[in-house]
C-alpha atoms as a PDB file:
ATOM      1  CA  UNK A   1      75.801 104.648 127.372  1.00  0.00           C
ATOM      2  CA  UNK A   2      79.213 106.191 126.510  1.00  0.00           C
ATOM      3  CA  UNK A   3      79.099 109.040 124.091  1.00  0.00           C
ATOM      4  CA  UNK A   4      82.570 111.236 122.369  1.00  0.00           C
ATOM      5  CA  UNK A   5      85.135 111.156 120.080  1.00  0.00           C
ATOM      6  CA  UNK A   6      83.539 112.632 116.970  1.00  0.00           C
ATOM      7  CA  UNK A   7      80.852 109.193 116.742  1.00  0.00           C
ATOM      8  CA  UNK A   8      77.445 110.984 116.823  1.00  0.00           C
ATOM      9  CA  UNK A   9      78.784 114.615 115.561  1.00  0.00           C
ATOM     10  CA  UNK A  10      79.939 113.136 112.348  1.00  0.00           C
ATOM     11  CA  UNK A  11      76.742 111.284 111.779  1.00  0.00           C
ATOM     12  CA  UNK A  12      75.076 114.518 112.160  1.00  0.00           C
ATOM     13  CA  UNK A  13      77.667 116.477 110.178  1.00  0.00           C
ATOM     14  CA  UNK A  14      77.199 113.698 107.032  1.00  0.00           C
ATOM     15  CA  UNK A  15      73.249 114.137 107.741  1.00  0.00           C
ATOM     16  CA  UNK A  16      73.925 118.026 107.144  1.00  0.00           C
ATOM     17  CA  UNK A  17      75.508 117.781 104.039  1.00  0.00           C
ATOM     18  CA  UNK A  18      73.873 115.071 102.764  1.00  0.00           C
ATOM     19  CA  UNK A  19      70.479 116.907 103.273  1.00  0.00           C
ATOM     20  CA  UNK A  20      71.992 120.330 101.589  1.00  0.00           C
ATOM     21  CA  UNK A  21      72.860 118.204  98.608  1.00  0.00           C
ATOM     22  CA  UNK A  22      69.797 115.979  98.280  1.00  0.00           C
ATOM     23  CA  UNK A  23      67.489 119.197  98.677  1.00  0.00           C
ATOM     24  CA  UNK A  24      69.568 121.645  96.549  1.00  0.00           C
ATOM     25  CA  UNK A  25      69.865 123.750  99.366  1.00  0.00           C
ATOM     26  CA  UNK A  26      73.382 125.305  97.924  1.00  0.00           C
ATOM     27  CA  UNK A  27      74.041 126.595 102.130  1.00  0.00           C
ATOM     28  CA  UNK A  28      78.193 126.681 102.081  1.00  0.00           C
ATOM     29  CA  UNK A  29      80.160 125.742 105.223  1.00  0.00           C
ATOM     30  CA  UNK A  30      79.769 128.016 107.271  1.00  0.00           C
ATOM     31  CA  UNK A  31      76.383 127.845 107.455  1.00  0.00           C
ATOM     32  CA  UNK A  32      75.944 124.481 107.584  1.00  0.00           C
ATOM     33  CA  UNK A  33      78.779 124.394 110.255  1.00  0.00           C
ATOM     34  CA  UNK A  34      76.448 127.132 112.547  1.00  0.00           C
ATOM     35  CA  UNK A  35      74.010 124.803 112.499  1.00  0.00           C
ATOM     36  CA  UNK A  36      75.787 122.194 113.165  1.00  0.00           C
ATOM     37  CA  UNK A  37      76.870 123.886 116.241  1.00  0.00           C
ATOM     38  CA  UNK A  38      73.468 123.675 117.216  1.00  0.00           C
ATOM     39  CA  UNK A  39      73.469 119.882 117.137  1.00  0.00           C
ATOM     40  CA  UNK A  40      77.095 119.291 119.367  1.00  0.00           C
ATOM     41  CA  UNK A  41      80.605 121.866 119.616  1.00  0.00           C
ATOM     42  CA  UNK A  42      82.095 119.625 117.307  1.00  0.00           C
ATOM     43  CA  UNK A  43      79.606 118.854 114.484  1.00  0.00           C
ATOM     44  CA  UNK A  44      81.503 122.213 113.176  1.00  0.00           C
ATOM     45  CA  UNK A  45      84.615 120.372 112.103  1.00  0.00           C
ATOM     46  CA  UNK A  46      83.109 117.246 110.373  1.00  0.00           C
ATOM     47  CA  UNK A  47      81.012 119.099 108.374  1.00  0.00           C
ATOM     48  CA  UNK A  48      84.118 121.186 107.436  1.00  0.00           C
ATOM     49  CA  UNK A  49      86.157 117.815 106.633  1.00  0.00           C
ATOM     50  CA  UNK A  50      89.721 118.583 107.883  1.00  0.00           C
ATOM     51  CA  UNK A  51      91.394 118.517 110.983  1.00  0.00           C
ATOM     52  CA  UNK A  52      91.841 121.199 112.755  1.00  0.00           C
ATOM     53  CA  UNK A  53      92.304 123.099 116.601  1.00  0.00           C
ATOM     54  CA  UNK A  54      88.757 124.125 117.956  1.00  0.00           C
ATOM     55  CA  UNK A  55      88.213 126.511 120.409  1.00  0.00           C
ATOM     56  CA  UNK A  56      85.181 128.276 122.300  1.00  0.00           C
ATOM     57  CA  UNK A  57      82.926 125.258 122.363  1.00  0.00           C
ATOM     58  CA  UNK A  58      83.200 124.066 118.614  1.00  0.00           C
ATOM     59  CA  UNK A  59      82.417 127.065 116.800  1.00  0.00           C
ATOM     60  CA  UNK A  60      86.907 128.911 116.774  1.00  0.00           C
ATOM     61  CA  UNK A  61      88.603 126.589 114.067  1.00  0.00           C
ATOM     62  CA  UNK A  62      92.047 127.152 112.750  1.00  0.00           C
ATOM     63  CA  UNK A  63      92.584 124.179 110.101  1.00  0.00           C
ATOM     64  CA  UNK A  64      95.554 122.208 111.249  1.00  0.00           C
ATOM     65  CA  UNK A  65      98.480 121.036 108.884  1.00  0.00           C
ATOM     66  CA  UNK A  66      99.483 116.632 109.624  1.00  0.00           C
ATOM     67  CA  UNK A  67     102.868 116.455 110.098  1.00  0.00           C
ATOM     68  CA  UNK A  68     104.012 112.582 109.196  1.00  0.00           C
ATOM     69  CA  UNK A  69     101.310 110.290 109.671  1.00  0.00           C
ATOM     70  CA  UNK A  70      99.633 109.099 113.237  1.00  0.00           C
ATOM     71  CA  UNK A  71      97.885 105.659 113.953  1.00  0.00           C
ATOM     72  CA  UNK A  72      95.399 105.520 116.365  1.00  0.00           C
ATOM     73  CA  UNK A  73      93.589 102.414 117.525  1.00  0.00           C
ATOM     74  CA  UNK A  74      91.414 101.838 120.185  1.00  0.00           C
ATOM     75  CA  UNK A  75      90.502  98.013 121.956  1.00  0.00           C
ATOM     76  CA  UNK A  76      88.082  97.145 124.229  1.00  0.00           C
ATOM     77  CA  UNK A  77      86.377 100.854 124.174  1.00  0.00           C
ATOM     78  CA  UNK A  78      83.494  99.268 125.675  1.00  0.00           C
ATOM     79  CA  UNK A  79      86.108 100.251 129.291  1.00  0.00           C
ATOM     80  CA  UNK A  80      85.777 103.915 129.035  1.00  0.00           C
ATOM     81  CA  UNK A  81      81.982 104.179 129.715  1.00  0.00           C
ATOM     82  CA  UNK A  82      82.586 107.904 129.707  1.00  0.00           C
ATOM     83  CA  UNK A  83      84.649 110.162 127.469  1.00  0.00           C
ATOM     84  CA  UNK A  84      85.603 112.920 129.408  1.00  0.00           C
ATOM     85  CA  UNK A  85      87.696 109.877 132.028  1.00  0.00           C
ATOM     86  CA  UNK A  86      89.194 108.530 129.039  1.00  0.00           C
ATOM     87  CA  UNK A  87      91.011 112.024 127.870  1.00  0.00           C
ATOM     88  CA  UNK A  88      91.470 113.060 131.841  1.00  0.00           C
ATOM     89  CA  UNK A  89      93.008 109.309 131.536  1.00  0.00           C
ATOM     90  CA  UNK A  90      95.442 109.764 128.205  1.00  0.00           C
ATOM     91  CA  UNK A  91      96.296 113.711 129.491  1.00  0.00           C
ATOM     92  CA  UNK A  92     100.026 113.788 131.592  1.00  0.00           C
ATOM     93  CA  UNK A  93      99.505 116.284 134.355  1.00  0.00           C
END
C-alpha cells in the first residue's frame, strides 16, 4: 500500500481539530500542530490550513503566498505504489 501526499496527515489534522472543537478543548495551533507532529512531519501544515514551505521534518513553517493559480491532477495514481519514486520521478536533476 502506497502512502504520501498529504492523504492520511490531513485526515489526522481534521481529526485534531475536530476533536479540540467537539471537546471544548480551546488548544490554538500551535499546539495542536506539536501534536500533530507526533502523528506524521506534515500533519503540522493541515492543521494550520495554508500552504506553506516546511522544513526540519514538518515542524519549520514559513506560510507561503500563491502566485496565479496552479492545477494539479493526478490519473492512474494507483502506478506510483510509493511516494518517495513519484517526487524522485517529477524532480529534474
Amino acid at each position: 500500500m502506497g502512502g504520501g501526499i498529504g492523504g492520511g496527515s490531513s485526515n489526522a489534522a481534521t481529526t485534531l481539530l475536530g476533536l479540540n472543537h467537539l471537546w471544548q478543548l480551546g488548544w490554538d495551533a500551535d499546539r495542536l500542530a506539536a501534536l500533530g507532529l507526533t502523528l506524521g512531519a506534515d500533519v503540522p501544515v493541515f492543521v494550520r490550513g495554508h500552504a506553506a514551505f516546511a522544513e526540519g521534518v514538518g515542524e519549520k513553517l514559513t506560510p507561503g503566498r500563491a502566485r496565479g493559480t496552479l492545477v494539479l491532477g493526478a490519473g492512474a495514481a494507483s502506478i506510483c505504489k510509493y511516494s518517495r519514486n513519484f517526487f524522485r520521478s517529477t524532480v529534474d536533476t
